[in-house]
N, C-alpha and C. Protein backbone atom coordinates (compact mmCIF):
# COMPACT_ATOMS: atom_id res chain seq x y z
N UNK A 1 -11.09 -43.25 -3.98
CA UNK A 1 -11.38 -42.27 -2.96
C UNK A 1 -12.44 -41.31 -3.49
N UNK A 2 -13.40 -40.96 -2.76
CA UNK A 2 -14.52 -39.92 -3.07
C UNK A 2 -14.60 -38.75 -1.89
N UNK A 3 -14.56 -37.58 -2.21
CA UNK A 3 -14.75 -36.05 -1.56
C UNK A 3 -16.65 -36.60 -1.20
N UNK A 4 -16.80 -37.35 -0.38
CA UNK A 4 -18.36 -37.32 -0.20
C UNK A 4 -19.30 -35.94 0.59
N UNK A 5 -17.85 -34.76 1.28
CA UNK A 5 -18.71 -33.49 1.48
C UNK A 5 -17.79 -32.68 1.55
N UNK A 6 -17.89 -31.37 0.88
CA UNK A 6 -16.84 -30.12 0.77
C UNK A 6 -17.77 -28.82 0.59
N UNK A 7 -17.61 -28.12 1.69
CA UNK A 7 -18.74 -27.11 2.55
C UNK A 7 -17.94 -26.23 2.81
N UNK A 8 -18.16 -25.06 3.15
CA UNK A 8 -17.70 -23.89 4.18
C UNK A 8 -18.42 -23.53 4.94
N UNK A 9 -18.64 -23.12 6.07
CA UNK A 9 -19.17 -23.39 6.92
C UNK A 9 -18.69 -21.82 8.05
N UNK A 10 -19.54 -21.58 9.02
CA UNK A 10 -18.84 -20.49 10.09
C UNK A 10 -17.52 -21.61 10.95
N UNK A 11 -17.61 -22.62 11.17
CA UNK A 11 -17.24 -23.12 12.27
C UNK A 11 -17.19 -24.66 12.43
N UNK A 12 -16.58 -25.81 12.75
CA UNK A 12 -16.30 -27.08 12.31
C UNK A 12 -15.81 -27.83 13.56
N UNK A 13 -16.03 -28.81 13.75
CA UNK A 13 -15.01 -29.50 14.74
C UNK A 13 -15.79 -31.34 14.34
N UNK A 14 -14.74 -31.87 15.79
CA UNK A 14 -15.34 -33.25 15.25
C UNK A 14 -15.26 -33.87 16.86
N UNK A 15 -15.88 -34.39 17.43
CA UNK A 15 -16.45 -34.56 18.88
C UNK A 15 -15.64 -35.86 19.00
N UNK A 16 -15.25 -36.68 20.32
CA UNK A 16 -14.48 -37.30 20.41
C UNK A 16 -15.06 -38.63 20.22
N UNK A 17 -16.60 -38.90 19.71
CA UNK A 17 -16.88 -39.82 19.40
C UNK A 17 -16.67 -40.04 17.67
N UNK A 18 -15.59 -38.60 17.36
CA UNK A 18 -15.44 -38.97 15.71
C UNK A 18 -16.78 -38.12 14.49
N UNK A 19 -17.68 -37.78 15.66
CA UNK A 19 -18.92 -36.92 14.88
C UNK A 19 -17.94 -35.63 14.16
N UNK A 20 -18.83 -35.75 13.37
CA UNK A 20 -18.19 -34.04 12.62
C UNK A 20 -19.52 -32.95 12.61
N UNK A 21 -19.19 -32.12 13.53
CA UNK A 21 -20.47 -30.56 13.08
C UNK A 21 -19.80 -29.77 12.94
N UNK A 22 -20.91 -28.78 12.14
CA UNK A 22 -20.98 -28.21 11.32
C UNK A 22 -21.53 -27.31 11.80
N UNK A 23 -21.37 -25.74 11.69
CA UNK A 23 -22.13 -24.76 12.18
C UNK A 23 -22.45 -23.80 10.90
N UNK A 24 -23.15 -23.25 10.53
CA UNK A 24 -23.89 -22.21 9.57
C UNK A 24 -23.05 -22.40 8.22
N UNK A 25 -23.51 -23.57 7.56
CA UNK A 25 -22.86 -23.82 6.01
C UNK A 25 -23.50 -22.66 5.45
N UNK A 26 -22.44 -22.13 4.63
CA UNK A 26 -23.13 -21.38 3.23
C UNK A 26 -21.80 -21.18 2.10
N UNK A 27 -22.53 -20.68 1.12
CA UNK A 27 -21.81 -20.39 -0.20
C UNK A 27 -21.71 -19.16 -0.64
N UNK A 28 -22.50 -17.92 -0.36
CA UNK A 28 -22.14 -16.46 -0.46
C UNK A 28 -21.59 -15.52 1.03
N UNK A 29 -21.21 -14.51 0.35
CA UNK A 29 -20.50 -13.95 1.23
C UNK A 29 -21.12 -12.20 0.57
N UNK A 30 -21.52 -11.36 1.32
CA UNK A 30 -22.00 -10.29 1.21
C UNK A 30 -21.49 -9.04 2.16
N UNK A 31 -20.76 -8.21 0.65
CA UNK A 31 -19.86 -6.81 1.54
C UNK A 31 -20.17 -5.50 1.36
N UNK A 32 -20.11 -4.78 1.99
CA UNK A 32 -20.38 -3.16 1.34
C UNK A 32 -19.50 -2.63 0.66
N UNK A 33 -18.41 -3.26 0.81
CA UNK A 33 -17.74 -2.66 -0.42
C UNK A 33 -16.39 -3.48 -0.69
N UNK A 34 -15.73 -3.57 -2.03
CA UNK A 34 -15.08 -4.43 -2.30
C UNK A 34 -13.42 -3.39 -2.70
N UNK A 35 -12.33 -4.20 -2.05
CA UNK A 35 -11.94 -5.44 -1.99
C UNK A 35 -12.24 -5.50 -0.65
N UNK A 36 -12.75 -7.13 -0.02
CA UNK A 36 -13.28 -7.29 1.15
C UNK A 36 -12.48 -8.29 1.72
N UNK A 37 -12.56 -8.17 3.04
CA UNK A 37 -11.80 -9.10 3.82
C UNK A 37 -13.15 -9.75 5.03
N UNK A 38 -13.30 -11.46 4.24
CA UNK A 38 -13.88 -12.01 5.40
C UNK A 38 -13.19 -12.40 6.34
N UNK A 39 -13.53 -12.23 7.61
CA UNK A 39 -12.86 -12.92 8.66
C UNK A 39 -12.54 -14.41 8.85
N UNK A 40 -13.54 -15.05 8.66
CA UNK A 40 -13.34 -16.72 8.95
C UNK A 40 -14.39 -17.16 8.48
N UNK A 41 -13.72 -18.62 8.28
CA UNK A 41 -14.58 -19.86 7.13
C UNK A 41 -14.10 -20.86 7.96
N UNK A 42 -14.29 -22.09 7.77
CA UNK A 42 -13.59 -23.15 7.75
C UNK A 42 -14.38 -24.03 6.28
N UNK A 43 -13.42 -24.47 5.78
CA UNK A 43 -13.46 -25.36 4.78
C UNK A 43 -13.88 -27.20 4.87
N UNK A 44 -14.53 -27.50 5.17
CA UNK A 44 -14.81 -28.87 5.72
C UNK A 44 -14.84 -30.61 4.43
N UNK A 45 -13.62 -31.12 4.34
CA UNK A 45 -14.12 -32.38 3.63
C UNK A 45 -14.08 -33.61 4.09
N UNK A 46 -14.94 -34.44 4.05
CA UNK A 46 -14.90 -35.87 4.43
C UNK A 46 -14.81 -36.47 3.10
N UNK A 47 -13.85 -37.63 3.40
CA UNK A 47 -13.31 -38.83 2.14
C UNK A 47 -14.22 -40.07 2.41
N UNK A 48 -14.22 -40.64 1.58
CA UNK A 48 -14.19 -42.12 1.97
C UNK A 48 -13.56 -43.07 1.03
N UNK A 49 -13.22 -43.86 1.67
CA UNK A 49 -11.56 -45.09 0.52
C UNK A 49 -12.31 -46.24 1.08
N UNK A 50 -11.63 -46.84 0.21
CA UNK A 50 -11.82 -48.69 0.16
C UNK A 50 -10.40 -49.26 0.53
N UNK A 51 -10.60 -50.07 0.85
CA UNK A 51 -9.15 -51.35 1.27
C UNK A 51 -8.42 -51.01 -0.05
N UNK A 52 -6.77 -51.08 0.02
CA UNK A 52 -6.62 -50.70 -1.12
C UNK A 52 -6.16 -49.31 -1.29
N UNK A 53 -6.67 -48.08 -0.51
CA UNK A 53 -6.42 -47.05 -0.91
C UNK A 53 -5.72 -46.13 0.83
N UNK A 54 -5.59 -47.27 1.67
CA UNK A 54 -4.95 -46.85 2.97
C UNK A 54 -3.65 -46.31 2.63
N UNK A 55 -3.51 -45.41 3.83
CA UNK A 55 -2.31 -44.59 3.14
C UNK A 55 -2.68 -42.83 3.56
N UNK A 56 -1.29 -42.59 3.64
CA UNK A 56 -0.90 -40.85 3.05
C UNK A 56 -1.44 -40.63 1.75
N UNK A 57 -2.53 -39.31 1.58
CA UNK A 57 -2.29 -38.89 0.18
C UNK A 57 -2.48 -37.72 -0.24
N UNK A 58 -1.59 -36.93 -0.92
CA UNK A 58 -1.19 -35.43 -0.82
C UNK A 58 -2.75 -34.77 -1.26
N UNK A 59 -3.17 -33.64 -0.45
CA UNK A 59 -4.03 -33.08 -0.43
C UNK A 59 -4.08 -31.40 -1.08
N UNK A 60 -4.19 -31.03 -1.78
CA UNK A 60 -4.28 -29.99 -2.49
C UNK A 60 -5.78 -29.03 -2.78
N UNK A 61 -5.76 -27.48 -1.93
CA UNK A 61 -7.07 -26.47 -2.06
C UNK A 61 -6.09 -25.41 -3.15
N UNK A 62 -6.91 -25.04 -4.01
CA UNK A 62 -6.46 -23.89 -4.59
C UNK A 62 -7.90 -22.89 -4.59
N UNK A 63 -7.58 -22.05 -4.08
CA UNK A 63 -9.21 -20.79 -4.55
C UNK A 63 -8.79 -20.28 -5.57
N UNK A 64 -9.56 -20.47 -6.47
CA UNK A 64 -9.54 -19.28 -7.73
C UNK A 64 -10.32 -18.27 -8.24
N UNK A 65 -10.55 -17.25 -9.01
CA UNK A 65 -11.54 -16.38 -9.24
C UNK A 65 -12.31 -16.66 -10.21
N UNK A 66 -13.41 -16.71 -10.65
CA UNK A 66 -13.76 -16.48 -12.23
C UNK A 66 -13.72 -16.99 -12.93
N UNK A 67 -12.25 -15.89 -13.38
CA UNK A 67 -11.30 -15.94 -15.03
C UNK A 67 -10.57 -16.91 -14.48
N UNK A 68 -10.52 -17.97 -13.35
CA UNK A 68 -9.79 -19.06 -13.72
C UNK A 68 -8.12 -18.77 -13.03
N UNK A 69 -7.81 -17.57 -12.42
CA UNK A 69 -6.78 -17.30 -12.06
C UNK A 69 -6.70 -17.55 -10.15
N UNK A 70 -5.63 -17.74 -9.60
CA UNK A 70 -5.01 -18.97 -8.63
C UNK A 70 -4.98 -17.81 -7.74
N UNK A 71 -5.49 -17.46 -6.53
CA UNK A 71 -5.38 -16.79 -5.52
C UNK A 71 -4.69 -17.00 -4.09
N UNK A 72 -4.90 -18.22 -4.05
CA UNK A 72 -3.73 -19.32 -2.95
C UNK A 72 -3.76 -20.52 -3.30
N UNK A 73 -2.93 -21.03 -2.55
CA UNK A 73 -3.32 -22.26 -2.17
C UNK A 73 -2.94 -22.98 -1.11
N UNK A 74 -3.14 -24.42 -0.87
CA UNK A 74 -2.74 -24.64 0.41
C UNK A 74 -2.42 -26.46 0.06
N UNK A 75 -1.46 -26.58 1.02
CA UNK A 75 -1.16 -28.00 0.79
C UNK A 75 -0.65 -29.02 1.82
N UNK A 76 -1.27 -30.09 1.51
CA UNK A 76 -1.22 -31.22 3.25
C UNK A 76 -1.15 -32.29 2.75
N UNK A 77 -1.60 -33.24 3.76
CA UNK A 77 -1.87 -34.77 3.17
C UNK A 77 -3.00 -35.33 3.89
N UNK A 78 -3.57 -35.91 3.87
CA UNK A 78 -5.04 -36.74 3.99
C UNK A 78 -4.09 -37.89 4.42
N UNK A 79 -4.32 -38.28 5.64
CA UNK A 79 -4.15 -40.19 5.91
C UNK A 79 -5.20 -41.10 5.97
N UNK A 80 -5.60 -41.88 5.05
CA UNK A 80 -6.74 -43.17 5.79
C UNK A 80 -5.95 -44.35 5.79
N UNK A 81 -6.76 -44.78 7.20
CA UNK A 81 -6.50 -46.09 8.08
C UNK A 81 -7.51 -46.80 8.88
N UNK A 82 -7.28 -47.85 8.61
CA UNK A 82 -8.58 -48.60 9.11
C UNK A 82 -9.30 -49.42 8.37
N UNK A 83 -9.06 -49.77 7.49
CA UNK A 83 -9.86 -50.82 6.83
C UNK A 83 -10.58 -51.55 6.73
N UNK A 84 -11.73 -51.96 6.53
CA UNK A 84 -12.21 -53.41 7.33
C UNK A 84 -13.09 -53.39 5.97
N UNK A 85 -13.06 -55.15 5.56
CA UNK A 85 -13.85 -55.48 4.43
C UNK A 85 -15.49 -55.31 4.38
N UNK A 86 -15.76 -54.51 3.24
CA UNK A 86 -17.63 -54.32 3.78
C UNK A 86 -17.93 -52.59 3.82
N UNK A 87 -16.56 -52.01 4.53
CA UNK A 87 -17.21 -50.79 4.98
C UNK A 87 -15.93 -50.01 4.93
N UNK A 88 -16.29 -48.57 4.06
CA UNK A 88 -15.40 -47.72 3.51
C UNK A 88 -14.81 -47.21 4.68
N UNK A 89 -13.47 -46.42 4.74
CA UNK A 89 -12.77 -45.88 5.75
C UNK A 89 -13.04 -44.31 5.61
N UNK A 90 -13.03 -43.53 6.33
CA UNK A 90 -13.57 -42.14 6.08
C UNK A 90 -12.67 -41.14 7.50
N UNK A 91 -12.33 -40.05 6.16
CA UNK A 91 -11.44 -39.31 6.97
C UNK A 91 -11.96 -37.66 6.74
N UNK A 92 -12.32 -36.81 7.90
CA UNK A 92 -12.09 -35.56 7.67
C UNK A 92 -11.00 -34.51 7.98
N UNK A 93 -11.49 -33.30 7.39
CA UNK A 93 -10.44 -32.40 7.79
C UNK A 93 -11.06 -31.13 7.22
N UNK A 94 -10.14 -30.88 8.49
CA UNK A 94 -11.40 -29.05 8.88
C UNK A 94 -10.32 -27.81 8.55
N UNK A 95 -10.42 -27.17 7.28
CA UNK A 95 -9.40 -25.99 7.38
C UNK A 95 -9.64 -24.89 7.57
N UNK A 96 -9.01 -24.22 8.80
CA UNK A 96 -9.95 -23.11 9.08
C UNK A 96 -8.79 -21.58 8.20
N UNK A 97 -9.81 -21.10 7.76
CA UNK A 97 -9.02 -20.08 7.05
C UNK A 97 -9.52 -18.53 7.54
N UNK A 98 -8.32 -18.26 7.51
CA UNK A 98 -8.81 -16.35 8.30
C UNK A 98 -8.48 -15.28 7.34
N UNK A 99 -9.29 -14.37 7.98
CA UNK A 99 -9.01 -13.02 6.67
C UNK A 99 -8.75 -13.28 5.49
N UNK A 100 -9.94 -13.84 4.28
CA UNK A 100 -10.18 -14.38 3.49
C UNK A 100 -10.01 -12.97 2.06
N UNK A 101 -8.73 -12.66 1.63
CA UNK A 101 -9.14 -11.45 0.36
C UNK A 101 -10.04 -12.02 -0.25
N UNK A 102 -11.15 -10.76 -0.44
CA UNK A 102 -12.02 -10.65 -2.05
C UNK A 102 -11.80 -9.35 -3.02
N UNK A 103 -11.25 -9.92 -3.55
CA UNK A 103 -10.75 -8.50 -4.86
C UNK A 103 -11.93 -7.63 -5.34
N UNK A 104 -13.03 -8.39 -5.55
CA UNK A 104 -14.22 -7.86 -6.04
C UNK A 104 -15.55 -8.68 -6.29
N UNK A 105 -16.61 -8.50 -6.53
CA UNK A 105 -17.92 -9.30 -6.52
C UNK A 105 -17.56 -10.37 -7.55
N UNK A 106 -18.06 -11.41 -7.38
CA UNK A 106 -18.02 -12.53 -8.57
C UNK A 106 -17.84 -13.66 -7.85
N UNK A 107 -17.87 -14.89 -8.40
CA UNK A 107 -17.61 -16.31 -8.14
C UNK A 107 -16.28 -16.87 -8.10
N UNK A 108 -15.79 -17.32 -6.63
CA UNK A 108 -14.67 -17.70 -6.71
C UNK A 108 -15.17 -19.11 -6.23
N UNK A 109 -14.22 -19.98 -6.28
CA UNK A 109 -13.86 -21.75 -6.02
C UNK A 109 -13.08 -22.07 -5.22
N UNK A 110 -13.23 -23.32 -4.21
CA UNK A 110 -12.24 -23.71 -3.98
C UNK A 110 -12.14 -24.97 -4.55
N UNK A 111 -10.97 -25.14 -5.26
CA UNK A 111 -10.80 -26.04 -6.16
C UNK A 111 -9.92 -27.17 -5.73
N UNK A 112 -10.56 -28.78 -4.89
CA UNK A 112 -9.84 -29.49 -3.97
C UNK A 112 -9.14 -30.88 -4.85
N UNK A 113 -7.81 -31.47 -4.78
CA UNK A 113 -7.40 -32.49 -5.50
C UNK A 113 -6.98 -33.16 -4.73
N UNK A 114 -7.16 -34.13 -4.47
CA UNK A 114 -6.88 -35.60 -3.76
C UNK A 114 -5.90 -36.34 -4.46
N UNK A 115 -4.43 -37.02 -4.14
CA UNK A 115 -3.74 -37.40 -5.10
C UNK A 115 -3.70 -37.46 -6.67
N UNK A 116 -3.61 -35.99 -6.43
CA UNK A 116 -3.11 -35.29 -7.83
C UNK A 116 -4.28 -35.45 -8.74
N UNK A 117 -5.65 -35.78 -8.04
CA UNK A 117 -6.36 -35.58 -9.06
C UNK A 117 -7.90 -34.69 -8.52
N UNK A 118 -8.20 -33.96 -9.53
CA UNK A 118 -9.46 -33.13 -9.14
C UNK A 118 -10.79 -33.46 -8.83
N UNK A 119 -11.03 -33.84 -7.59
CA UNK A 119 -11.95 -34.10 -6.48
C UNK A 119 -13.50 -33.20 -6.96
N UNK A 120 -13.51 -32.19 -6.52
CA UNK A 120 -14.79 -31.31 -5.67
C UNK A 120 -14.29 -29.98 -6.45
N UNK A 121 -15.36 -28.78 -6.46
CA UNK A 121 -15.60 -27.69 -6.47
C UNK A 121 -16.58 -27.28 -5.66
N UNK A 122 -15.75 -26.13 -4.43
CA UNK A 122 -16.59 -25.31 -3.62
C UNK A 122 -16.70 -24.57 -4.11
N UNK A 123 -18.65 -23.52 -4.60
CA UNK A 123 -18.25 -22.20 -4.69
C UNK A 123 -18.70 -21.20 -4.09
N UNK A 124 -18.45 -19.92 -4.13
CA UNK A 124 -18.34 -19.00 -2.96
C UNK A 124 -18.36 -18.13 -3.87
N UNK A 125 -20.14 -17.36 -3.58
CA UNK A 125 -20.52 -16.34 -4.25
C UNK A 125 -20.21 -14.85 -3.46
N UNK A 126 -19.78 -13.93 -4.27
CA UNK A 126 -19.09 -12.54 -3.53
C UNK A 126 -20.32 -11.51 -4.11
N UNK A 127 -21.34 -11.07 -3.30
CA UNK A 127 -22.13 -10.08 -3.70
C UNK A 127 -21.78 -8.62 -2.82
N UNK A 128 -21.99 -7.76 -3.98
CA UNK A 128 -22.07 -6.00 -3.09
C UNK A 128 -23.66 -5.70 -2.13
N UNK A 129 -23.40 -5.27 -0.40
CA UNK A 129 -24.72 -5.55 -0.23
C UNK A 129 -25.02 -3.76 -0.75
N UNK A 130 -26.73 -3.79 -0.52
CA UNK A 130 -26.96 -2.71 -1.04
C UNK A 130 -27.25 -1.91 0.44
């Protein structure tokens, strides 16, 4: 299995032909003053698996700060289905997250694991505006 995209984004959905958009990706976030509360993100990843890897598989975000210390986390499962020889199966999922704490300026992560193992790093720069 491969994290082939892990974004944040204003806004996410996936159209009923299965399209996935995307509205205003970015990676910083800019406050007048800290500790800050963003309103909304959504977190966006698409997988893709091979025959072989169909199935439930526990999905794990942790954001952390910095120094490496655990601010939430969040936990689900990823299903792929569908298989067909030739051509990978691909699954997204859109997490929309609200009122986002920032303790203070610096680099935080979201740090994503796909059956128990470490996928992707999102990061999400926290600047003071002037």
């Amino acid at each position: 299995m491969d994290v082939t995209l892990a974004v944040c984004c204003d806004a996410a959905n996936v159209s009923r032909e299965g399209k996935l958009n995307l509205l205003g990706i970015f990676n910083s976030i800019h406050a007048a003053e800290f500790p800050c509360t963003h309103p909304h993100l959504a977190l966006v990843l698409r997988v893709e698996a091979r025959i072989g890897e169909e199935g439930v598989h526990p999905l794990e975000i942790q954001l952390v700060d910095e120094d490496g210390q655990q601010m939430f986390d969040i936990n689900g499962q990823l299903s792929l289905q569908g298989a067909v020889p030739g051509r990978p199966m691909t699954a997204q999922t859109i997490m929309d997250i609200n009122n986002l704490q920032l303790p203070r300026p610096g680099t935080y992560a979201f740090e994503i694991f796909l059956a128990g193992h470490h996928t992707r790093s999102v990061a999400i720069h926290a600047f003071k505006s002037d």
